[in-house]
C-alpha atoms as a PDB file:
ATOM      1  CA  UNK A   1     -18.341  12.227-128.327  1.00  0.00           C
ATOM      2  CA  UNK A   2     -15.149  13.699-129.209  1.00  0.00           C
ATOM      3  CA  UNK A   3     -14.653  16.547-126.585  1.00  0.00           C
ATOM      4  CA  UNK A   4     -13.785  16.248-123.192  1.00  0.00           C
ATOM      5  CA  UNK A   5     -16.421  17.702-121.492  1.00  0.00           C
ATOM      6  CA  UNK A   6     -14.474  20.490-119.440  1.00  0.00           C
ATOM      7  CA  UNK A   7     -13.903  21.642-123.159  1.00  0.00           C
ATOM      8  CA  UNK A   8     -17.778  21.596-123.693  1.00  0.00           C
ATOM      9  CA  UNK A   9     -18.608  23.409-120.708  1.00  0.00           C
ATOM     10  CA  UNK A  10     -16.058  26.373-121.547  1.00  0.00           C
ATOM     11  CA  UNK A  11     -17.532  26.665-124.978  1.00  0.00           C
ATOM     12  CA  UNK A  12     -20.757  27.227-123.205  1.00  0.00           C
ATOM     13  CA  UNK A  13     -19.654  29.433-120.629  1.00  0.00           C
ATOM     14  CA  UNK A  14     -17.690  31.550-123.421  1.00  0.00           C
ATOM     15  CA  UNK A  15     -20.603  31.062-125.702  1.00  0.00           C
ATOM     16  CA  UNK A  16     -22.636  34.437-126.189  1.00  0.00           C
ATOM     17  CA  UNK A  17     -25.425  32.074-127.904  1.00  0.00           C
ATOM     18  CA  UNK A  18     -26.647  28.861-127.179  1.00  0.00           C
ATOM     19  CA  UNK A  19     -28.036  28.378-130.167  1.00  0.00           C
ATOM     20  CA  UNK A  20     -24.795  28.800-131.701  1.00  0.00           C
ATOM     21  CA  UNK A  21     -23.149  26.081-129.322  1.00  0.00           C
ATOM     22  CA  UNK A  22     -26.263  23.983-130.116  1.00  0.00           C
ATOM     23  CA  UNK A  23     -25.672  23.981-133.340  1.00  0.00           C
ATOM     24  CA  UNK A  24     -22.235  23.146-133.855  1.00  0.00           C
ATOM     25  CA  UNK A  25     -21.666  20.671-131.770  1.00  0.00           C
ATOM     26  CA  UNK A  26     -24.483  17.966-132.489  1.00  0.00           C
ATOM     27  CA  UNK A  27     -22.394  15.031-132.790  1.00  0.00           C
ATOM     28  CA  UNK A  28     -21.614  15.282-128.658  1.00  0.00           C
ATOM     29  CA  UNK A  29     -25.212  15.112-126.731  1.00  0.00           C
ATOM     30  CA  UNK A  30     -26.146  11.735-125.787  1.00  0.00           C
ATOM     31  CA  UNK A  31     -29.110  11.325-127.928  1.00  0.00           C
ATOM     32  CA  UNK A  32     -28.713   7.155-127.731  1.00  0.00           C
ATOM     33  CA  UNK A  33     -31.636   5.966-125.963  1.00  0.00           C
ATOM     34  CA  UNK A  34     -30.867   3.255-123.229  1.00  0.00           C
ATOM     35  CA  UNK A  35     -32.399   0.657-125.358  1.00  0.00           C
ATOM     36  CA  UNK A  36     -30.404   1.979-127.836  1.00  0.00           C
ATOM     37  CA  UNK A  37     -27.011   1.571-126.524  1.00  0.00           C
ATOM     38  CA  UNK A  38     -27.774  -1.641-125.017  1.00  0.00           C
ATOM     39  CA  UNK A  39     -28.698  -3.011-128.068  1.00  0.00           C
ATOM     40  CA  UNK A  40     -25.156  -1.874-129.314  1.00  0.00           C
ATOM     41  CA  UNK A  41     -23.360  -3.348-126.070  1.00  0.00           C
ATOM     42  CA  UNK A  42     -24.964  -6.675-126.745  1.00  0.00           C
ATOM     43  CA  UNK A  43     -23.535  -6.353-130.698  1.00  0.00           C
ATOM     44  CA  UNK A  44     -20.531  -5.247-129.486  1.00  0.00           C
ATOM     45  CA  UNK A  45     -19.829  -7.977-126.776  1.00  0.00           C
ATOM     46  CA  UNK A  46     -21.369 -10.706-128.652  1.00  0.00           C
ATOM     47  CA  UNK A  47     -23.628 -11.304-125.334  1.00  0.00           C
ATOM     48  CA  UNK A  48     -27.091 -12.615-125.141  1.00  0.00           C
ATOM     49  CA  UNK A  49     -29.946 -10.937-123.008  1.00  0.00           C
ATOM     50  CA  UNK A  50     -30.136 -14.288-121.357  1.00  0.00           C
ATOM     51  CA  UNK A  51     -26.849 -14.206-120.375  1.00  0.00           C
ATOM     52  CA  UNK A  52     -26.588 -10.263-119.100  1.00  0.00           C
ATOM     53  CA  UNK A  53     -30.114 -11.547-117.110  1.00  0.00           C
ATOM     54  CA  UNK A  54     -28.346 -14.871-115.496  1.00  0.00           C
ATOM     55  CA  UNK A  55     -25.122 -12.669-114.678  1.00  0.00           C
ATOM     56  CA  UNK A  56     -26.704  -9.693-113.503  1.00  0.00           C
ATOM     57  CA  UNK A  57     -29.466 -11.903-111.311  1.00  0.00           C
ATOM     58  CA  UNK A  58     -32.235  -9.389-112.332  1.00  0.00           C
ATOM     59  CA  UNK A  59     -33.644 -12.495-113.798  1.00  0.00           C
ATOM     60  CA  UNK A  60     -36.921 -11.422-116.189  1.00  0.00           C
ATOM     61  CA  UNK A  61     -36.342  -8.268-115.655  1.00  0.00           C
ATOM     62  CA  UNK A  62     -33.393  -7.463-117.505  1.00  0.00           C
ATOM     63  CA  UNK A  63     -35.735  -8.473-120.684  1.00  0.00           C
ATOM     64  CA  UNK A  64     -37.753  -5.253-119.892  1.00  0.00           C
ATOM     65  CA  UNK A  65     -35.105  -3.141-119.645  1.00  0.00           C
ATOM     66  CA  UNK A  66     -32.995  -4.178-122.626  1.00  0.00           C
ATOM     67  CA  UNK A  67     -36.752  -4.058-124.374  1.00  0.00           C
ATOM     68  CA  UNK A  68     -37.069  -0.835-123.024  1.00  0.00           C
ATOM     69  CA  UNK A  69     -40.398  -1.348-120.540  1.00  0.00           C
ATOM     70  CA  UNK A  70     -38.831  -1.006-117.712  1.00  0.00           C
ATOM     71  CA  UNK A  71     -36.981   2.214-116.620  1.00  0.00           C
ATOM     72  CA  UNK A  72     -33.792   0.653-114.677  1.00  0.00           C
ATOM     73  CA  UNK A  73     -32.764   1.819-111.409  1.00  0.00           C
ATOM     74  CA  UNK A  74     -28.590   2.837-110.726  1.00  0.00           C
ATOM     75  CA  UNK A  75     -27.980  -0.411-109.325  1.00  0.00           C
ATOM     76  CA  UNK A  76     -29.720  -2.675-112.239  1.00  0.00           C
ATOM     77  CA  UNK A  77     -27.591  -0.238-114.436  1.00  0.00           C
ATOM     78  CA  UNK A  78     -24.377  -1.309-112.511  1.00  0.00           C
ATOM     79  CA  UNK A  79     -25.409  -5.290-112.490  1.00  0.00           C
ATOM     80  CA  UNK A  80     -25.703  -5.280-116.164  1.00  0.00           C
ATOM     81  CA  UNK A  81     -22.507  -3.222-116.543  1.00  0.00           C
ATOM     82  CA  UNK A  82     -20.882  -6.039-113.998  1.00  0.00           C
ATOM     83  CA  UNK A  83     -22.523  -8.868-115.994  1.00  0.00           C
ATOM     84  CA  UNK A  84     -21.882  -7.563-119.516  1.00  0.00           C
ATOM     85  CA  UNK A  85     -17.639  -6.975-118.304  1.00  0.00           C
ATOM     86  CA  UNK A  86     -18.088  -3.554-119.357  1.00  0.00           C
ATOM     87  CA  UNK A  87     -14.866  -0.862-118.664  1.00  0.00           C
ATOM     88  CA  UNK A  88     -15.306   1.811-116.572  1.00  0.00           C
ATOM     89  CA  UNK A  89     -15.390   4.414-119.980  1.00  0.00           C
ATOM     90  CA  UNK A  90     -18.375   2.215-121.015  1.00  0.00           C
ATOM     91  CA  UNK A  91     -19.960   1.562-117.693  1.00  0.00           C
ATOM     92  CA  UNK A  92     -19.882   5.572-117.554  1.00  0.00           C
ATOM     93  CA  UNK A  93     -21.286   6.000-120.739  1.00  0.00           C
ATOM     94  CA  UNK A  94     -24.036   3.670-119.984  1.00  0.00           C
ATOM     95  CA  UNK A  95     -25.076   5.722-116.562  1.00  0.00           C
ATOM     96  CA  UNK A  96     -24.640   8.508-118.719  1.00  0.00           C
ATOM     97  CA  UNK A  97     -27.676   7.825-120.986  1.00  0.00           C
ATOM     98  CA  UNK A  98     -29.441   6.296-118.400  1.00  0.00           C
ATOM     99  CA  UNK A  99     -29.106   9.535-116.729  1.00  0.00           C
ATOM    100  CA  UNK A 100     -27.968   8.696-113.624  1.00  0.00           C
ATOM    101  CA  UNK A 101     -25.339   9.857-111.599  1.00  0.00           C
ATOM    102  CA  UNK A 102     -21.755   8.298-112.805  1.00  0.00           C
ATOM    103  CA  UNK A 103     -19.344   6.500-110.558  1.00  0.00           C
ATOM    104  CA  UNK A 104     -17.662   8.970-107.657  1.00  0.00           C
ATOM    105  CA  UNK A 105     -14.061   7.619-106.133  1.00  0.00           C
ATOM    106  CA  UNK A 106     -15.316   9.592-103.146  1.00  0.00           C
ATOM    107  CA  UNK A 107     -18.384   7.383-102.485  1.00  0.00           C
ATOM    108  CA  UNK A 108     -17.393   4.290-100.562  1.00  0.00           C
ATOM    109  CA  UNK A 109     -19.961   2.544-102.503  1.00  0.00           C
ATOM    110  CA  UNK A 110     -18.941   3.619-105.494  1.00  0.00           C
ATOM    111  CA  UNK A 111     -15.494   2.648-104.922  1.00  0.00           C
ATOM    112  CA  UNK A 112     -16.220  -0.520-104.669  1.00  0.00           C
ATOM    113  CA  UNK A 113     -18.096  -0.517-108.273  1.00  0.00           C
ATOM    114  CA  UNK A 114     -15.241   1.229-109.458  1.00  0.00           C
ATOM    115  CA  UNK A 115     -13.086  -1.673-108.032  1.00  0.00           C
ATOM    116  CA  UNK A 116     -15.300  -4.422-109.027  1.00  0.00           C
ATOM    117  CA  UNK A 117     -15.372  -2.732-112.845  1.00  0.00           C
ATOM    118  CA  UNK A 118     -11.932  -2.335-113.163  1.00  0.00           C
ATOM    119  CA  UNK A 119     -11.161  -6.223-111.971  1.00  0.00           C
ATOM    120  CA  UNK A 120     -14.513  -7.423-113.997  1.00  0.00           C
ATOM    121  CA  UNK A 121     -16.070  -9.429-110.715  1.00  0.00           C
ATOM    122  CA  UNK A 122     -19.253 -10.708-110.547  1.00  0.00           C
ATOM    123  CA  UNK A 123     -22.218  -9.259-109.429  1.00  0.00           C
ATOM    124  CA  UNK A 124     -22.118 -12.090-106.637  1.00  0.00           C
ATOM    125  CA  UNK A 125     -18.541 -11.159-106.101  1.00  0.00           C
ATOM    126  CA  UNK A 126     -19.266  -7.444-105.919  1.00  0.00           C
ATOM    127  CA  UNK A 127     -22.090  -8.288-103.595  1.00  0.00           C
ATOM    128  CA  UNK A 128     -19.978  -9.732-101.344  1.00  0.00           C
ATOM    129  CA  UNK A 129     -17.709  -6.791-100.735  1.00  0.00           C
ATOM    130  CA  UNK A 130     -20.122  -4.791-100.734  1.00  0.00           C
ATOM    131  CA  UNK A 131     -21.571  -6.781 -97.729  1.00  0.00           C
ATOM    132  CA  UNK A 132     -18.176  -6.817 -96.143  1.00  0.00           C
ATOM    133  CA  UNK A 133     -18.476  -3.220 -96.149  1.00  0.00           C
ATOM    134  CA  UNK A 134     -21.445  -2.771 -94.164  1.00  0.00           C
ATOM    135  CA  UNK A 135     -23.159  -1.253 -97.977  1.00  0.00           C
ATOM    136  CA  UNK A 136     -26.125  -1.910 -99.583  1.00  0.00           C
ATOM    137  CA  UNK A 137     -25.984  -4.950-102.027  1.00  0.00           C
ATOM    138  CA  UNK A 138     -27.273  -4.972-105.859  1.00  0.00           C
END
């Protein structure tokens, strides 16, 4: 991904073919699968599954979804961003792939993700605002 996506979308809105935007500009759809792009968090972060699973308290079933069996709800997505430290670029990319909506400053909830990236809390941590808060936990 090299293009901001604003850029994108005016290429496609001036485009008179989308098979001409299709084709030259490849290299920016998200064709990682979420296994994928796990996998290359984990090599990246030098992390275990183990570890993402005891930090993200998903337990067993952060194996599945790292193994892709299991098709991960938004807020298993957010845990393992929480447990794996990831930024807020990455944490977007990763809802991005999963296809799921990315983090809004103009969600309550999500501000407190947003938050709880930036600062690199816990799940636990994060759970607890979110509590505070009257929102649903992870």
């Amino acid at each position: 991904m090299k293009k901001k996506t604003d850029d994108l979308i005016n290429e496609i809105v001036e485009s008179k073919d989308i098979s001409q935007y299709l084709a030259s500009n490849p290299e920016e759809f998200l064709d990682t699968s979420l296994e994928e792009y796990l996998k290359e968090l984990l090599a990246e972060t030098g992390l275990r599954v183990s570890h993402v699973a005891d930090r993200s308290q998903k337990g067993d079933y952060i194996y599945q979804v790292f193994r892709g069996i299991k098709n991960p709800s938004r807020d298993v997505v957010l845990s393992i961003a929480l447990a794996m430290e990831l930024t807020l670029e990455k944490t977007a990319r990763l809802l991005r792939i999963a296809r799921m909506p990315l983090l809004d400053a103009r969600n309550r909830r999500d501000s407190i993700f947003i938050f709880a990236i930036n600062r690199k809390l816990t799940v636990p941590e994060t759970n607890d605002i979110l509590y505070e808060y009257d929102e649903p936990c992870l």
